[in-house]
C-alpha atoms as a PDB file:
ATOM      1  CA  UNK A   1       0.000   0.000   0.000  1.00  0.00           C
ATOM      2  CA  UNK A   2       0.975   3.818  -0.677  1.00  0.00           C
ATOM      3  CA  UNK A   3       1.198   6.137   1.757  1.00  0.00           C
ATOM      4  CA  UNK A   4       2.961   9.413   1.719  1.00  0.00           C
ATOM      5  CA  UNK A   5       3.958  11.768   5.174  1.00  0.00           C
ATOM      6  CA  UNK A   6       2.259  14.990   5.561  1.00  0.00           C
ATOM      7  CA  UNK A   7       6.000  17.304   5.235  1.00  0.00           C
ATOM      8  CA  UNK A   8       4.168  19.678   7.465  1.00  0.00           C
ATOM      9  CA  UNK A   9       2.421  17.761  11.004  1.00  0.00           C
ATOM     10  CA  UNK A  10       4.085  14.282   9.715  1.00  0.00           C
ATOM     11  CA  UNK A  11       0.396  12.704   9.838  1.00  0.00           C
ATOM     12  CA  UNK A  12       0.234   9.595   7.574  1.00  0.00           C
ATOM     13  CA  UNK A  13      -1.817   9.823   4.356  1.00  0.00           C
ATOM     14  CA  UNK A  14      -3.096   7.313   3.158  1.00  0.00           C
ATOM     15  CA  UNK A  15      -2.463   6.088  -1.118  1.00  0.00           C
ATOM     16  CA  UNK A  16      -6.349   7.658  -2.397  1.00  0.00           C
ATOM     17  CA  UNK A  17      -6.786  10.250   0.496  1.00  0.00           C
ATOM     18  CA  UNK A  18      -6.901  14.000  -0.437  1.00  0.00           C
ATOM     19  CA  UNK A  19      -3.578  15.772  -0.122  1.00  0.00           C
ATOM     20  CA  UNK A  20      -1.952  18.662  -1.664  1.00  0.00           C
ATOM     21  CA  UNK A  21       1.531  18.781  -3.298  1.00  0.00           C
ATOM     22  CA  UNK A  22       3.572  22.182  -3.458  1.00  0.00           C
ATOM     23  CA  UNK A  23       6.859  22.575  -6.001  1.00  0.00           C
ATOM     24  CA  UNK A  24       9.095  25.452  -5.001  1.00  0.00           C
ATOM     25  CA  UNK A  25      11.902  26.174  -7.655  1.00  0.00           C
ATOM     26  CA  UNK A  26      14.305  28.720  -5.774  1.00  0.00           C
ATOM     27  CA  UNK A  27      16.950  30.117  -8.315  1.00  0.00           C
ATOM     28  CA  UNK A  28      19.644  32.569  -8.447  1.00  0.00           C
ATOM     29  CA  UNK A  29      18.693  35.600  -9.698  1.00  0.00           C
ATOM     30  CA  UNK A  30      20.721  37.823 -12.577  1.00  0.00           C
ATOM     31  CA  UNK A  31      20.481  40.689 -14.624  1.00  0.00           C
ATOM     32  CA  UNK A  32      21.620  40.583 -18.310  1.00  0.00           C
ATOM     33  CA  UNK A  33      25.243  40.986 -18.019  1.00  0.00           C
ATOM     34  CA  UNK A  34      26.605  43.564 -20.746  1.00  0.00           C
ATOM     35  CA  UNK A  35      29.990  42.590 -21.978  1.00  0.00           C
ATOM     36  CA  UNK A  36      32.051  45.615 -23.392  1.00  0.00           C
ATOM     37  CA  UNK A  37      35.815  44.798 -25.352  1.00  0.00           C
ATOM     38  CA  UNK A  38      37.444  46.020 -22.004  1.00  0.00           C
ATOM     39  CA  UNK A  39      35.733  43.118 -20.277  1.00  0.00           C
ATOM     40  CA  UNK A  40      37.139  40.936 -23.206  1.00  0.00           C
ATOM     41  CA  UNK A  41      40.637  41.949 -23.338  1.00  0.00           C
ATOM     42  CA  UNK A  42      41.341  42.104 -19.765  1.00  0.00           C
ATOM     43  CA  UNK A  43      42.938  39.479 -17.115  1.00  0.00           C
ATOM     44  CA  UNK A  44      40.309  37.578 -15.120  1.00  0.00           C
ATOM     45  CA  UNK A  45      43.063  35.514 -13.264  1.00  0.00           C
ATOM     46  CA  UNK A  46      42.876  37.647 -10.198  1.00  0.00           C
ATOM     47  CA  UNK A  47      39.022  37.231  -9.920  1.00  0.00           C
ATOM     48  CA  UNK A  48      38.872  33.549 -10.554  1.00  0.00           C
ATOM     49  CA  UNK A  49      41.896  33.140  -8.248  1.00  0.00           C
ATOM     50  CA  UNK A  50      39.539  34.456  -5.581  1.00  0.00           C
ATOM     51  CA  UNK A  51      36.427  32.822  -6.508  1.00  0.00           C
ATOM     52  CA  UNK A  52      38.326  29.379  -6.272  1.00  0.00           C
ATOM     53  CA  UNK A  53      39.414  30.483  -2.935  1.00  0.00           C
ATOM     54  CA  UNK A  54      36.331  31.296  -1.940  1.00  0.00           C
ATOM     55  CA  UNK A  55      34.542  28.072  -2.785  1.00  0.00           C
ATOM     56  CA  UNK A  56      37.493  25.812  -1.449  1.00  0.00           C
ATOM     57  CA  UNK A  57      35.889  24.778   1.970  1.00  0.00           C
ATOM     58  CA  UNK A  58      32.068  24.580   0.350  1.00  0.00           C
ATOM     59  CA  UNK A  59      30.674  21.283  -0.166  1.00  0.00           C
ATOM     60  CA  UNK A  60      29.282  20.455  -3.795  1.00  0.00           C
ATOM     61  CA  UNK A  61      25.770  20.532  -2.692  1.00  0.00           C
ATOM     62  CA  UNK A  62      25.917  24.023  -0.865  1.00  0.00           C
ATOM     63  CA  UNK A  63      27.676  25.618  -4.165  1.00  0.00           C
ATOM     64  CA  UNK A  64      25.020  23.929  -6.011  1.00  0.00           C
ATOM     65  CA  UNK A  65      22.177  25.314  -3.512  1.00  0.00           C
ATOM     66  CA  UNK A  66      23.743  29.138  -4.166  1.00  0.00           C
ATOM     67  CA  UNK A  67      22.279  28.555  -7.779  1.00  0.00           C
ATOM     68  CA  UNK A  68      19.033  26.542  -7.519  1.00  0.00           C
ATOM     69  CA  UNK A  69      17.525  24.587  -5.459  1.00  0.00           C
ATOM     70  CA  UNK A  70      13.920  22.334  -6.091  1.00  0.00           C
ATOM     71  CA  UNK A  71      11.453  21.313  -2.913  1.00  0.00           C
ATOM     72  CA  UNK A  72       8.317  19.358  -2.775  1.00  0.00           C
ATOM     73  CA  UNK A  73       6.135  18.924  -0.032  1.00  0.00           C
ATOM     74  CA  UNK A  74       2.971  16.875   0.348  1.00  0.00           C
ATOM     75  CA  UNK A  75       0.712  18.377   2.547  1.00  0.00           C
ATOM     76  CA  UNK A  76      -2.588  17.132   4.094  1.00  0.00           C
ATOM     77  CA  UNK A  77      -5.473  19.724   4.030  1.00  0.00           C
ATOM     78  CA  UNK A  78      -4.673  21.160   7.796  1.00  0.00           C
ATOM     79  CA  UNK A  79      -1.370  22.522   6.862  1.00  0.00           C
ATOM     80  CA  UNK A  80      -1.899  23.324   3.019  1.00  0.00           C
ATOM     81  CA  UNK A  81      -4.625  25.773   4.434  1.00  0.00           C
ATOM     82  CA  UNK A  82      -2.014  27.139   6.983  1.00  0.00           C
ATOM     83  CA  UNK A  83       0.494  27.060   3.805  1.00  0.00           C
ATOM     84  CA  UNK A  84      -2.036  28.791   1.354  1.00  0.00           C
ATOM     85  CA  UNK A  85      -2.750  31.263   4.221  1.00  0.00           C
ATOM     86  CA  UNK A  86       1.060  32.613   4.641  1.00  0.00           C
ATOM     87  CA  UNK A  87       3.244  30.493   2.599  1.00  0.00           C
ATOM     88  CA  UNK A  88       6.289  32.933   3.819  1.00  0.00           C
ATOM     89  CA  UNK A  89       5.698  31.949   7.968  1.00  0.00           C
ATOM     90  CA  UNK A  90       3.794  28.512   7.663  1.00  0.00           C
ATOM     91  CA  UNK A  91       4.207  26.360  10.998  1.00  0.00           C
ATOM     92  CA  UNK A  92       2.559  23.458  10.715  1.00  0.00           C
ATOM     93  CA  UNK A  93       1.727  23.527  14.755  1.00  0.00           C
ATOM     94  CA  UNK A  94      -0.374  26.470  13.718  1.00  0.00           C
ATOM     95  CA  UNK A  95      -3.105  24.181  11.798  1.00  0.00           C
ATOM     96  CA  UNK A  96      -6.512  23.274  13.024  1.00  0.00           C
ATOM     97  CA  UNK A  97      -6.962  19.539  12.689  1.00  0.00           C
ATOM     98  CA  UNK A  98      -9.694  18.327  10.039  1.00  0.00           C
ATOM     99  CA  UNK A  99     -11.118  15.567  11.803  1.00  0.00           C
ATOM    100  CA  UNK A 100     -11.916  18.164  15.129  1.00  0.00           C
ATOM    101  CA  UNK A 101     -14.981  17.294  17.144  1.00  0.00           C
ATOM    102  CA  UNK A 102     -17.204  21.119  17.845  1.00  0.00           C
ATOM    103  CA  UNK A 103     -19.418  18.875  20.258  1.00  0.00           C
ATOM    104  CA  UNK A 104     -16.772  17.227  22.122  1.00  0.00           C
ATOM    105  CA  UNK A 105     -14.869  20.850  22.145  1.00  0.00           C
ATOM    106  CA  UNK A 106     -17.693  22.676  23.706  1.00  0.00           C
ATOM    107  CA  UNK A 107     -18.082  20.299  25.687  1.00  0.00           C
ATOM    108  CA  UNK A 108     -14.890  20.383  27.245  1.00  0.00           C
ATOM    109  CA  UNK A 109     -15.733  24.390  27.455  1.00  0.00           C
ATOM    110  CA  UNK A 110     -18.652  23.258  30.137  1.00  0.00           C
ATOM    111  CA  UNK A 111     -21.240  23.966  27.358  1.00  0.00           C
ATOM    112  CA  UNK A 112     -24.028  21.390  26.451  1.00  0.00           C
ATOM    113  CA  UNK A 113     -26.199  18.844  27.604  1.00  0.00           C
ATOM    114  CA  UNK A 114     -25.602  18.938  31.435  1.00  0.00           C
ATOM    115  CA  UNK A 115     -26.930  15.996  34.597  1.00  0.00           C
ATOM    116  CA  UNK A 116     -30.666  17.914  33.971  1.00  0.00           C
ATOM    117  CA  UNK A 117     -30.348  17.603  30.444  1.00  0.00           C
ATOM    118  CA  UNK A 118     -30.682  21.679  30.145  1.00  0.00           C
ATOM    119  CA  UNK A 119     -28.170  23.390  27.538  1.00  0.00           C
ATOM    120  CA  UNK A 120     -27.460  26.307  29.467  1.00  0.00           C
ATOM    121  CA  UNK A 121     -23.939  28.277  29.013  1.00  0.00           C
ATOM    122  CA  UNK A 122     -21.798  27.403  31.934  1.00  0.00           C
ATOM    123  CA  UNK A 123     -22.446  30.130  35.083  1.00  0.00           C
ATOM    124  CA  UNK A 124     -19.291  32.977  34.813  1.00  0.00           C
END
């Protein structure tokens, strides 16, 4: 059987159960670089020297991050709300579970059917 982890709360979801999937490309941004002679005829040693140097204690992967970067998350409907909400600041703590019980919540909030069987509000 399939199942796939909610990336947000970790819930389980199950193979045919609904779930959301979100792609986030993150790439390098650069403006069109204008090339003049100068830049043609000149030495680049000096620069590449220190770009080398620069990247000599990276790992492949974090040089490779710098430039792009892909993520996909599967998200069950709790957190892709939360996610669709502020996509910036999602915390999947934040979400309100699907499968919450009003009754059993007010309930616990001393509303309801009481001993008498009245529904009164509980006394402040």
């Amino acid at each position: 059987m399939i199942t796939y982890t909610c990336d947000g709360c970790g819930k389980i979801l199950q193979k045919n159960a609904l779930r959301y999937t979100v792609k986030i490309d993150v790439q390098a941004a650069y403006d069109k670089l204008e090339i003049g002679l100068l830049d043609l005829v000149r030495s680049h040693r000096e620069e590449m020297l220190q770009l080398i140097e620069s990247l000599k204690n990276k790992s492949p992967g974090e040089i490779e991050e710098t430039v792009y970067k892909s993520i996909r998350l599967d998200l069950c409907p709790a957190c892709q709300r939360a996610f669709i909400r502020d996509p910036l600041r999602f915390h999947p703590e934040q979400t309100v579970p699907d499968d919450i019980d009003i009754d059993q919540f007010l309930r616990s909030l001393g509303y309801g059917r009481s001993s008498e069987g009245d529904e009164s509000p509980p006394e402040s």
